[in-house]
N, C-alpha and C. Protein backbone atom coordinates (compact mmCIF):
# COMPACT_ATOMS: atom_id res chain seq x y z
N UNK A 1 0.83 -1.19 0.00
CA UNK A 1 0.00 0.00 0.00
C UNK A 1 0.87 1.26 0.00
N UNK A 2 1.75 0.91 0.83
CA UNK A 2 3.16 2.03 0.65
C UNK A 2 3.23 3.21 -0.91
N UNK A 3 3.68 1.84 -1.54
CA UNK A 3 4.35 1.87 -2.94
C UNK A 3 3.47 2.53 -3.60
N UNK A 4 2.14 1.81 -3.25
CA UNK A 4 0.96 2.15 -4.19
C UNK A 4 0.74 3.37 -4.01
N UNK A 5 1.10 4.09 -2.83
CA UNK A 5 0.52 5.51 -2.40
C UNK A 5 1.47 6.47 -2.89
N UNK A 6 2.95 5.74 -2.58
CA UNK A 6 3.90 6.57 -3.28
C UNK A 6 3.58 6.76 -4.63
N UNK A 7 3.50 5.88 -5.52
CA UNK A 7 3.04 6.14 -7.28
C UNK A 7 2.09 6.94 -7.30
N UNK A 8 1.30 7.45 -6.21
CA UNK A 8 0.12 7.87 -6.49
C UNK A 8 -1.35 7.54 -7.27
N UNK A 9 -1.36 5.84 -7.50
CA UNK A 9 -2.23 4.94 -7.52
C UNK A 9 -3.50 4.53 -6.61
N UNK A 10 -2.96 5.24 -4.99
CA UNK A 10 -4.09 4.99 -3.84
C UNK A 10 -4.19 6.23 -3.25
N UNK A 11 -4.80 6.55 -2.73
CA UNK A 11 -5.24 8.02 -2.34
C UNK A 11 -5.35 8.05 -0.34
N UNK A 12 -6.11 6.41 0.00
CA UNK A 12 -6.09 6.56 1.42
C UNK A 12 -5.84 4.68 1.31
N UNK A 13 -5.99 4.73 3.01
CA UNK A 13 -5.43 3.54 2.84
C UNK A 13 -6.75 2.33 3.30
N UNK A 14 -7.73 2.28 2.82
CA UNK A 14 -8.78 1.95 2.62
C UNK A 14 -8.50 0.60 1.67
N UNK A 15 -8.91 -0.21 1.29
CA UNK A 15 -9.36 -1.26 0.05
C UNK A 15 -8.35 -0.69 -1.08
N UNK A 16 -7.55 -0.82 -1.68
CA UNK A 16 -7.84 -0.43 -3.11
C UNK A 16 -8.64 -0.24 -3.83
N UNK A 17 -9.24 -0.89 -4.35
CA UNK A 17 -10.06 -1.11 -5.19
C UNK A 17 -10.58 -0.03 -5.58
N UNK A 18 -11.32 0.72 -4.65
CA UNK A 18 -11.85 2.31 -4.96
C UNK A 18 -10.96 3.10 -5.86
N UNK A 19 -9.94 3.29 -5.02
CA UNK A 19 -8.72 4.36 -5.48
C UNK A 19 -8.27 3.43 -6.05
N UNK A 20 -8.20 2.56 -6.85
CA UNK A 20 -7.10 2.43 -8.37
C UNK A 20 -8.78 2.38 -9.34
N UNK A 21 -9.40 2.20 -9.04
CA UNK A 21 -10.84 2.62 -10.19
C UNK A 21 -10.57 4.07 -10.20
N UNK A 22 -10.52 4.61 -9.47
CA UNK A 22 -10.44 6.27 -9.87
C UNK A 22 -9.15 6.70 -10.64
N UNK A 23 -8.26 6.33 -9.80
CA UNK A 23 -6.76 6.38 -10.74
C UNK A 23 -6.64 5.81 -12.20
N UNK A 24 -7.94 4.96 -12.43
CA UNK A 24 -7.73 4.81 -14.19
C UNK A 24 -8.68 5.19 -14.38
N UNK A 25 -9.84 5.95 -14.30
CA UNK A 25 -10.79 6.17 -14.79
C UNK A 25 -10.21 7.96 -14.92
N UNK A 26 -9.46 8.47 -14.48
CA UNK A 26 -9.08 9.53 -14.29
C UNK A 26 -7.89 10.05 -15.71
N UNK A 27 -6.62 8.93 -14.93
CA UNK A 27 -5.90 8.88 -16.13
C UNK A 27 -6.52 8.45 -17.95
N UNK A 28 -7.30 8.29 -18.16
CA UNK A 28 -8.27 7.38 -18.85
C UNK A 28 -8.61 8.71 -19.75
N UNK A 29 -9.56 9.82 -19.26
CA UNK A 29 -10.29 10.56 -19.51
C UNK A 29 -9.81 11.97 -19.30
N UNK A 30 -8.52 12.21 -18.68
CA UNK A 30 -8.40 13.48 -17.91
C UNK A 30 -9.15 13.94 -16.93
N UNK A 31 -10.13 13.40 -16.21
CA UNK A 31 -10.53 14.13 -15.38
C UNK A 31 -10.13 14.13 -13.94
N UNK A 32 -10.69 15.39 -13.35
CA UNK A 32 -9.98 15.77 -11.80
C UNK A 32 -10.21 15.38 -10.90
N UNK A 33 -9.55 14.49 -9.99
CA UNK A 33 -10.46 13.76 -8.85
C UNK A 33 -10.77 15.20 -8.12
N UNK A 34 -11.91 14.48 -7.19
CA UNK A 34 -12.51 15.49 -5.96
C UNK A 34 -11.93 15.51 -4.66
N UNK A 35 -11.94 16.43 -3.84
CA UNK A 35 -11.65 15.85 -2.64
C UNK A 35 -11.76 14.44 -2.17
N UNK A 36 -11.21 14.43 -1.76
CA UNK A 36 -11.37 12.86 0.14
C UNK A 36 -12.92 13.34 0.71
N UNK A 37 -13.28 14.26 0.78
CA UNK A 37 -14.76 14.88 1.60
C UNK A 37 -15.61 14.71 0.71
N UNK A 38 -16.10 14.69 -0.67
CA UNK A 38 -17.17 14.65 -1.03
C UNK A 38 -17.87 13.63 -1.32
N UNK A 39 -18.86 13.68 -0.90
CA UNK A 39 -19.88 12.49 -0.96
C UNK A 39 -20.19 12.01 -2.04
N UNK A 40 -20.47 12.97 -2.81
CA UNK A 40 -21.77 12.60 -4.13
C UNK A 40 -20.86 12.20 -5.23
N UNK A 41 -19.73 12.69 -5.21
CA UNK A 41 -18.85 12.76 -6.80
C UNK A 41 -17.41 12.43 -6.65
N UNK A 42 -16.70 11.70 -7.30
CA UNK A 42 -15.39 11.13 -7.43
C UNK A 42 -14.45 11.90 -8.10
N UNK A 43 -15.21 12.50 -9.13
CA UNK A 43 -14.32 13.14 -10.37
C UNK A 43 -15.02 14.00 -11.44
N UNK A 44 -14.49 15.12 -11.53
CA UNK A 44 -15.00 16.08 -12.34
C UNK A 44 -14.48 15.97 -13.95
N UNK A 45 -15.18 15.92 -15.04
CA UNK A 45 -14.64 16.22 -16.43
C UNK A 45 -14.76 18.28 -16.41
N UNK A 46 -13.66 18.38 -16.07
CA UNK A 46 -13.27 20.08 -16.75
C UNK A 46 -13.93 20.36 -17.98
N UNK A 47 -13.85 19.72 -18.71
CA UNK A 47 -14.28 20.26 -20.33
C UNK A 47 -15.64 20.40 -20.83
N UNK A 48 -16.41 19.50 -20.05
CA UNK A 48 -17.93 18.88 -20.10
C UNK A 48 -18.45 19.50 -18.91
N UNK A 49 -18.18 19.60 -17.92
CA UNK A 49 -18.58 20.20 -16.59
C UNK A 49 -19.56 18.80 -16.00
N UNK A 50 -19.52 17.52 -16.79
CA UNK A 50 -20.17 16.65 -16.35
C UNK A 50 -19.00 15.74 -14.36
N UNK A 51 -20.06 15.30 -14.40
CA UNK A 51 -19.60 14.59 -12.40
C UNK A 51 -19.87 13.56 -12.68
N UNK A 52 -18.95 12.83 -12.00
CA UNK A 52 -18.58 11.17 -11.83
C UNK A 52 -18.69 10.63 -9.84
N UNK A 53 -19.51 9.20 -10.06
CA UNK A 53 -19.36 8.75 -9.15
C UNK A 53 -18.39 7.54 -9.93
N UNK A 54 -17.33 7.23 -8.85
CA UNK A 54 -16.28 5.78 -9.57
C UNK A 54 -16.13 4.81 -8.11
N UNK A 55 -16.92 3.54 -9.06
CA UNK A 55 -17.05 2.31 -8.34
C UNK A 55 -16.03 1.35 -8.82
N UNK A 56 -15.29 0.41 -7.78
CA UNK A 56 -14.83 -0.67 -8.59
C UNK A 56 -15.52 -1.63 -7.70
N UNK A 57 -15.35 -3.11 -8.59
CA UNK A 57 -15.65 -4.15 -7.76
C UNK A 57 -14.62 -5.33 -8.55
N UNK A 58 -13.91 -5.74 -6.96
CA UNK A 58 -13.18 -6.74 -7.73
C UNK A 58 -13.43 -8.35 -7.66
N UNK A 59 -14.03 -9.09 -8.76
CA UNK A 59 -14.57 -10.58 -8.47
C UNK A 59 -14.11 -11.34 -8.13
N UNK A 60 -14.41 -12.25 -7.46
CA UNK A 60 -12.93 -13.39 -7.30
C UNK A 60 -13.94 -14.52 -7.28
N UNK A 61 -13.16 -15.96 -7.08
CA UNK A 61 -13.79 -16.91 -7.04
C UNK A 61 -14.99 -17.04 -5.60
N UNK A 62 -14.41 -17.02 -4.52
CA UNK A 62 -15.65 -16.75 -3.02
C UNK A 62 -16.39 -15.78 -3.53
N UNK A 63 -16.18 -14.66 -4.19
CA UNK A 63 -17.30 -13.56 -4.23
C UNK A 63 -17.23 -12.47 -5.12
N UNK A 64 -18.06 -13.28 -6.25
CA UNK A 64 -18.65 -12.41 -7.74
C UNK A 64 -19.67 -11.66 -7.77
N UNK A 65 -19.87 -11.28 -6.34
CA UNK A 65 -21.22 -10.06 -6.70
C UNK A 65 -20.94 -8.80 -7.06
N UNK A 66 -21.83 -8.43 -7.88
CA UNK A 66 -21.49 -7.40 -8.97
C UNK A 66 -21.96 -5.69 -7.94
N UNK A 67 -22.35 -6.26 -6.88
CA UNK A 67 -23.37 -4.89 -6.29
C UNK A 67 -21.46 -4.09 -6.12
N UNK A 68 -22.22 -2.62 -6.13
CA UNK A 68 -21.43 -1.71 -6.21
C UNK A 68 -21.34 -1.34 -4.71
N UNK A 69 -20.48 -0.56 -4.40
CA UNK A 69 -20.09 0.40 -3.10
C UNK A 69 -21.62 0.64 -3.03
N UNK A 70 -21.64 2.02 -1.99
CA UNK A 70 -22.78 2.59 -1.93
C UNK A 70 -22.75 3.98 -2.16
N UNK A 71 -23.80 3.88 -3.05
CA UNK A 71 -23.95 5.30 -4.16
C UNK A 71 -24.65 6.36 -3.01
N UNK A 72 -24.23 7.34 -2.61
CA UNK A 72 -24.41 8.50 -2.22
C UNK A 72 -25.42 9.98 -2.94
N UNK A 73 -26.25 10.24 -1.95
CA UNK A 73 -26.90 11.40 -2.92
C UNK A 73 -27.81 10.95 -4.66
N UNK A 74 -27.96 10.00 -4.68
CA UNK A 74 -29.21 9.45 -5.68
C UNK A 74 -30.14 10.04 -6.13
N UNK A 75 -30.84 10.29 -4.97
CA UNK A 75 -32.21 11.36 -5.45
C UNK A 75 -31.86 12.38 -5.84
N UNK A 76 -31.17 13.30 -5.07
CA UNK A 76 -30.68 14.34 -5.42
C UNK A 76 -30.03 14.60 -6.83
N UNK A 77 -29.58 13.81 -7.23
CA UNK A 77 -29.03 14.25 -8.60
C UNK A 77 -27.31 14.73 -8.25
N UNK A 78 -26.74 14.16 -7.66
CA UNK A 78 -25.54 14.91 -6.97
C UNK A 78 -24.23 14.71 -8.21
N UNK A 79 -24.68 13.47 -9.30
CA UNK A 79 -23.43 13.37 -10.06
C UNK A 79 -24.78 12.83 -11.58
N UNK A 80 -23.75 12.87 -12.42
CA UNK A 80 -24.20 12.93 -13.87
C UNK A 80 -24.05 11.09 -14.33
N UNK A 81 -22.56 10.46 -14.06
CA UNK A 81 -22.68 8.82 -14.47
C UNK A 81 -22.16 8.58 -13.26
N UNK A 82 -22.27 7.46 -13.29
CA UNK A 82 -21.52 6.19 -12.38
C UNK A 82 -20.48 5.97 -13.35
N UNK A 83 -19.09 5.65 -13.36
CA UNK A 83 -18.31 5.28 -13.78
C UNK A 83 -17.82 3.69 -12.95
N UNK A 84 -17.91 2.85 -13.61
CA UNK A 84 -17.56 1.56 -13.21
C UNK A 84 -17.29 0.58 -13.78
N UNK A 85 -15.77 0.05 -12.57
CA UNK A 85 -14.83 -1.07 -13.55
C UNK A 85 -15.21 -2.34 -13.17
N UNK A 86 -15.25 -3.80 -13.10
CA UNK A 86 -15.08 -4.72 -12.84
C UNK A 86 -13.59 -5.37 -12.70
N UNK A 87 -12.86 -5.73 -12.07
CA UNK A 87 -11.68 -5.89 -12.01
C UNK A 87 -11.61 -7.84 -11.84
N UNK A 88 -10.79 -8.48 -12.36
CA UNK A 88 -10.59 -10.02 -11.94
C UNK A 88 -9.80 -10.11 -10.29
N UNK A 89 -9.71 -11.39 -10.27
CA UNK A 89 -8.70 -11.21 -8.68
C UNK A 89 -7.58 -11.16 -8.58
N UNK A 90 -6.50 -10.26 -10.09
CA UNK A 90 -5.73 -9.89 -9.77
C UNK A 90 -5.51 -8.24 -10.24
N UNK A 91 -6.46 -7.76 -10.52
CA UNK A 91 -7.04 -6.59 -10.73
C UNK A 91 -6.89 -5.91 -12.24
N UNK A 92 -6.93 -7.09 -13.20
CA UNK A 92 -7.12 -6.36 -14.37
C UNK A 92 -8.46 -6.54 -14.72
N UNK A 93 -8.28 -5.34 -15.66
CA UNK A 93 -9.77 -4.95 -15.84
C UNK A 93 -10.74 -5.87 -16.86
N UNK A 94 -11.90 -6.09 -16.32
CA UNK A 94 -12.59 -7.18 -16.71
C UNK A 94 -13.51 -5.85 -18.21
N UNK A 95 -14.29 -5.63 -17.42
CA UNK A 95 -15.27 -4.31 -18.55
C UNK A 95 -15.43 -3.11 -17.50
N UNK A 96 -15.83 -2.23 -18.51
CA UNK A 96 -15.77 -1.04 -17.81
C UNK A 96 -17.54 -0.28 -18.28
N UNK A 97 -18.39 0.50 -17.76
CA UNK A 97 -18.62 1.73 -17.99
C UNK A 97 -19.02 2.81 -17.60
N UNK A 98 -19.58 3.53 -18.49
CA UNK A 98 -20.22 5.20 -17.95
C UNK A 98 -21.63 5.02 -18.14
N UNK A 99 -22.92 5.02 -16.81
CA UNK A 99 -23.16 4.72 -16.40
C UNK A 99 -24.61 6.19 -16.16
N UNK A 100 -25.11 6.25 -16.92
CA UNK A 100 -25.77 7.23 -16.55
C UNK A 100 -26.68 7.55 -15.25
N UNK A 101 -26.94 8.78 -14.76
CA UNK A 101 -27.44 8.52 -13.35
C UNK A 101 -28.96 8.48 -13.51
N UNK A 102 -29.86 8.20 -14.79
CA UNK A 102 -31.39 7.98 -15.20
C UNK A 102 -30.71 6.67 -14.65
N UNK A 103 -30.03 5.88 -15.50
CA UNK A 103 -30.34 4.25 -15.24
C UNK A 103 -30.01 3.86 -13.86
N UNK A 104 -28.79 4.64 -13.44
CA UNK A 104 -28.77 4.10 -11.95
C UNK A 104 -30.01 4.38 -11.11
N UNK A 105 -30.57 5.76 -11.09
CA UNK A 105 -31.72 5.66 -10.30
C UNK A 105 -33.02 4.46 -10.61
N UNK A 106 -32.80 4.34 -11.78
CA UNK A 106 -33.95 3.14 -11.91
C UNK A 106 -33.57 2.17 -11.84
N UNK A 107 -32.51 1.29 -11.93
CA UNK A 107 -31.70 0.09 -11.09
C UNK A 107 -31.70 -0.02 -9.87
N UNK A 108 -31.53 0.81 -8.85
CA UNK A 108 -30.62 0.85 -7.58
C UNK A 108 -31.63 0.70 -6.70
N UNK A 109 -31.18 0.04 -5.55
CA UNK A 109 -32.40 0.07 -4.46
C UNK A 109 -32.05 0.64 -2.94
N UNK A 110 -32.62 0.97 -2.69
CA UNK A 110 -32.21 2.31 -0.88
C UNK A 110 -32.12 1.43 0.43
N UNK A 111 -30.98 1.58 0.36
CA UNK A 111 -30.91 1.18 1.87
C UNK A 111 -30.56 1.77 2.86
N UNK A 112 -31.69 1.66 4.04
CA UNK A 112 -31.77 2.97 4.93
C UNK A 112 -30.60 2.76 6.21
N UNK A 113 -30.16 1.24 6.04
CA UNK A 113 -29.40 1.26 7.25
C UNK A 113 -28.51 1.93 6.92
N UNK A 114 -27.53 1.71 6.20
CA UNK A 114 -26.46 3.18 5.42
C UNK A 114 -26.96 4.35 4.89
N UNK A 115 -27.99 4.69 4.61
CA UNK A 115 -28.15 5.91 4.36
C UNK A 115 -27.96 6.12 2.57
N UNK A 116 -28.25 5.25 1.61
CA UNK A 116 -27.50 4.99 0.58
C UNK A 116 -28.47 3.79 -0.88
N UNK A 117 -27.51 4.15 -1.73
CA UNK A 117 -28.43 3.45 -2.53
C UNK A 117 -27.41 1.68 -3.51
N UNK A 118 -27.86 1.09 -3.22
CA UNK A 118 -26.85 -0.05 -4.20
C UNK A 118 -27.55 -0.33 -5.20
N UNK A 119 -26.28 -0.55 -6.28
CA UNK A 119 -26.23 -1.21 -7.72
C UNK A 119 -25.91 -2.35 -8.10
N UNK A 120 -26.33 -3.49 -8.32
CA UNK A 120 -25.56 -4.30 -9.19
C UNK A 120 -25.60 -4.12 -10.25
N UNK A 121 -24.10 -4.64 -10.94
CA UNK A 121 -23.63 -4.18 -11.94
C UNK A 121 -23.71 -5.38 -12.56
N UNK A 122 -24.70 -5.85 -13.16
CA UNK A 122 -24.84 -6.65 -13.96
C UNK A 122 -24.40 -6.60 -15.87
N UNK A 123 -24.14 -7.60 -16.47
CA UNK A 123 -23.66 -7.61 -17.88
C UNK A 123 -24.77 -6.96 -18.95
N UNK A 124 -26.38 -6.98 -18.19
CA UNK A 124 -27.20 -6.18 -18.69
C UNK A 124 -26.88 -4.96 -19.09
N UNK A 125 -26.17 -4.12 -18.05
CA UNK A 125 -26.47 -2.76 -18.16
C UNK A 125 -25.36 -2.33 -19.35
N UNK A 126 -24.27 -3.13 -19.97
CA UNK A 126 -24.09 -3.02 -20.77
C UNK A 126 -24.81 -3.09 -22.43
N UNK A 127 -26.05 -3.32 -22.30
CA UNK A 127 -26.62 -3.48 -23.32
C UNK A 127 -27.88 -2.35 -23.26
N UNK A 128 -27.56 -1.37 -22.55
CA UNK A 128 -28.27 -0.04 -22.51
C UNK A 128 -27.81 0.80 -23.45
N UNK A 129 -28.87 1.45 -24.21
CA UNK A 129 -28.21 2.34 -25.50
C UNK A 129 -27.39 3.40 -24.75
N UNK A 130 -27.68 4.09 -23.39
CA UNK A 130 -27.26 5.25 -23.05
C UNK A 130 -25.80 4.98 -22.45
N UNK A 131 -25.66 3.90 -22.44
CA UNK A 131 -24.71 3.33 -21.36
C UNK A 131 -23.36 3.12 -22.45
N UNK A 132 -22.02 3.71 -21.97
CA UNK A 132 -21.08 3.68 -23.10
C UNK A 132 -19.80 2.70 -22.10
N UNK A 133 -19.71 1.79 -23.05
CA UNK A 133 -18.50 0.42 -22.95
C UNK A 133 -17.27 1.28 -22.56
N UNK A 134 -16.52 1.68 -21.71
CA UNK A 134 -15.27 1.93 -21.92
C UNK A 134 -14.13 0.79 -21.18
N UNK A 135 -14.42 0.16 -21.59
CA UNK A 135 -13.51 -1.26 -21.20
C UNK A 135 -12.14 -1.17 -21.88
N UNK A 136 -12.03 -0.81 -23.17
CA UNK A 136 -10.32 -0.72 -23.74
C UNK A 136 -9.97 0.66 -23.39
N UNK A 137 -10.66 1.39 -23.29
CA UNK A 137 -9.82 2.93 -23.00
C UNK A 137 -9.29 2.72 -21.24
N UNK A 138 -9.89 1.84 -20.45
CA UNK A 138 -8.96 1.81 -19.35
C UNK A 138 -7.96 0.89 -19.34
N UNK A 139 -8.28 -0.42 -20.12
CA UNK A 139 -7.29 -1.24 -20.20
C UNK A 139 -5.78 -0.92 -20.54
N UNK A 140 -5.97 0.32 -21.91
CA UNK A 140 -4.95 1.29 -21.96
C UNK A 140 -4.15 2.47 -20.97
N UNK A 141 -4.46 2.51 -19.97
CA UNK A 141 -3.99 3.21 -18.84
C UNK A 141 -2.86 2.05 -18.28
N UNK A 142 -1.62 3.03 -18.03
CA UNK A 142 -0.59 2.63 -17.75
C UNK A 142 0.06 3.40 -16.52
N UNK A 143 -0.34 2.38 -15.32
CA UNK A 143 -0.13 3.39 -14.09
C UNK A 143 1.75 3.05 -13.58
């Protein structure tokens, strides 16, 4: 985790998983991560003025569930996509995408004990017209 923090690949010392989904979804696209404090959004596109929430989930053999972290601020409208990777269990990237926040709100279901909303990220939601594949543009990130 050291190393990883030194490269600037991890951000806190939490899971990975989070912070290296952001670290390629970032390097990936140019966009600016957000603070450590904000709830609703991971990463800003400068150019678009569009907001990112960035999920990873990494599968392994004990446990392939696809449900995401927990999405923050939902109703509200607090970010524009979900950005999300699937990673194998040694963390290359399985598929990736951008994730609009219409479909997440109509996917996701509330759970009040966290305060929060979950996704699974099922192979469906790749077959949403609105929903854009970026699975080789992260695979191309070279951290």
């Amino acid at each position: 985790m050291d190393e990883l923090r030194a490269r600037g690949v991890v951000r806190t010392s939490n899971n990975p998983t989070g912070d290296l989904a952001e670290t390629l979804f970032c390097k990936a696209f140019g966009w600016r991560q957000a603070g450590n404090s904000n709830r609703s959004i991971d990463a800003v596109d400068d150019k678009t003025g569009q907001t990112f929430q960035i999920k990873g989930r990494r599968l392994t053999a004990p446990n392939g569930s696809r449900q995401l972290s927990a999405i923050r601020e939902l109703d509200n409208g607090g970010f524009d996509f979900v950005a999300a990777v699937l990673f194998d269990r040694e963390y290359k990237v399985l598929r990736a995408a951008l994730v609009p926040h219409a479909i997440i709100l109509g996917g996701a279901r509330f759970v009040q004990r966290t305060n929060s909303s979950k996704f699974m990220l099922r192979d469906e939601v790749w077959s949403v017209a609105s929903v854009r594949d970026v699975t080789e543009q992260l695979k191309g990130v070279v951290i």
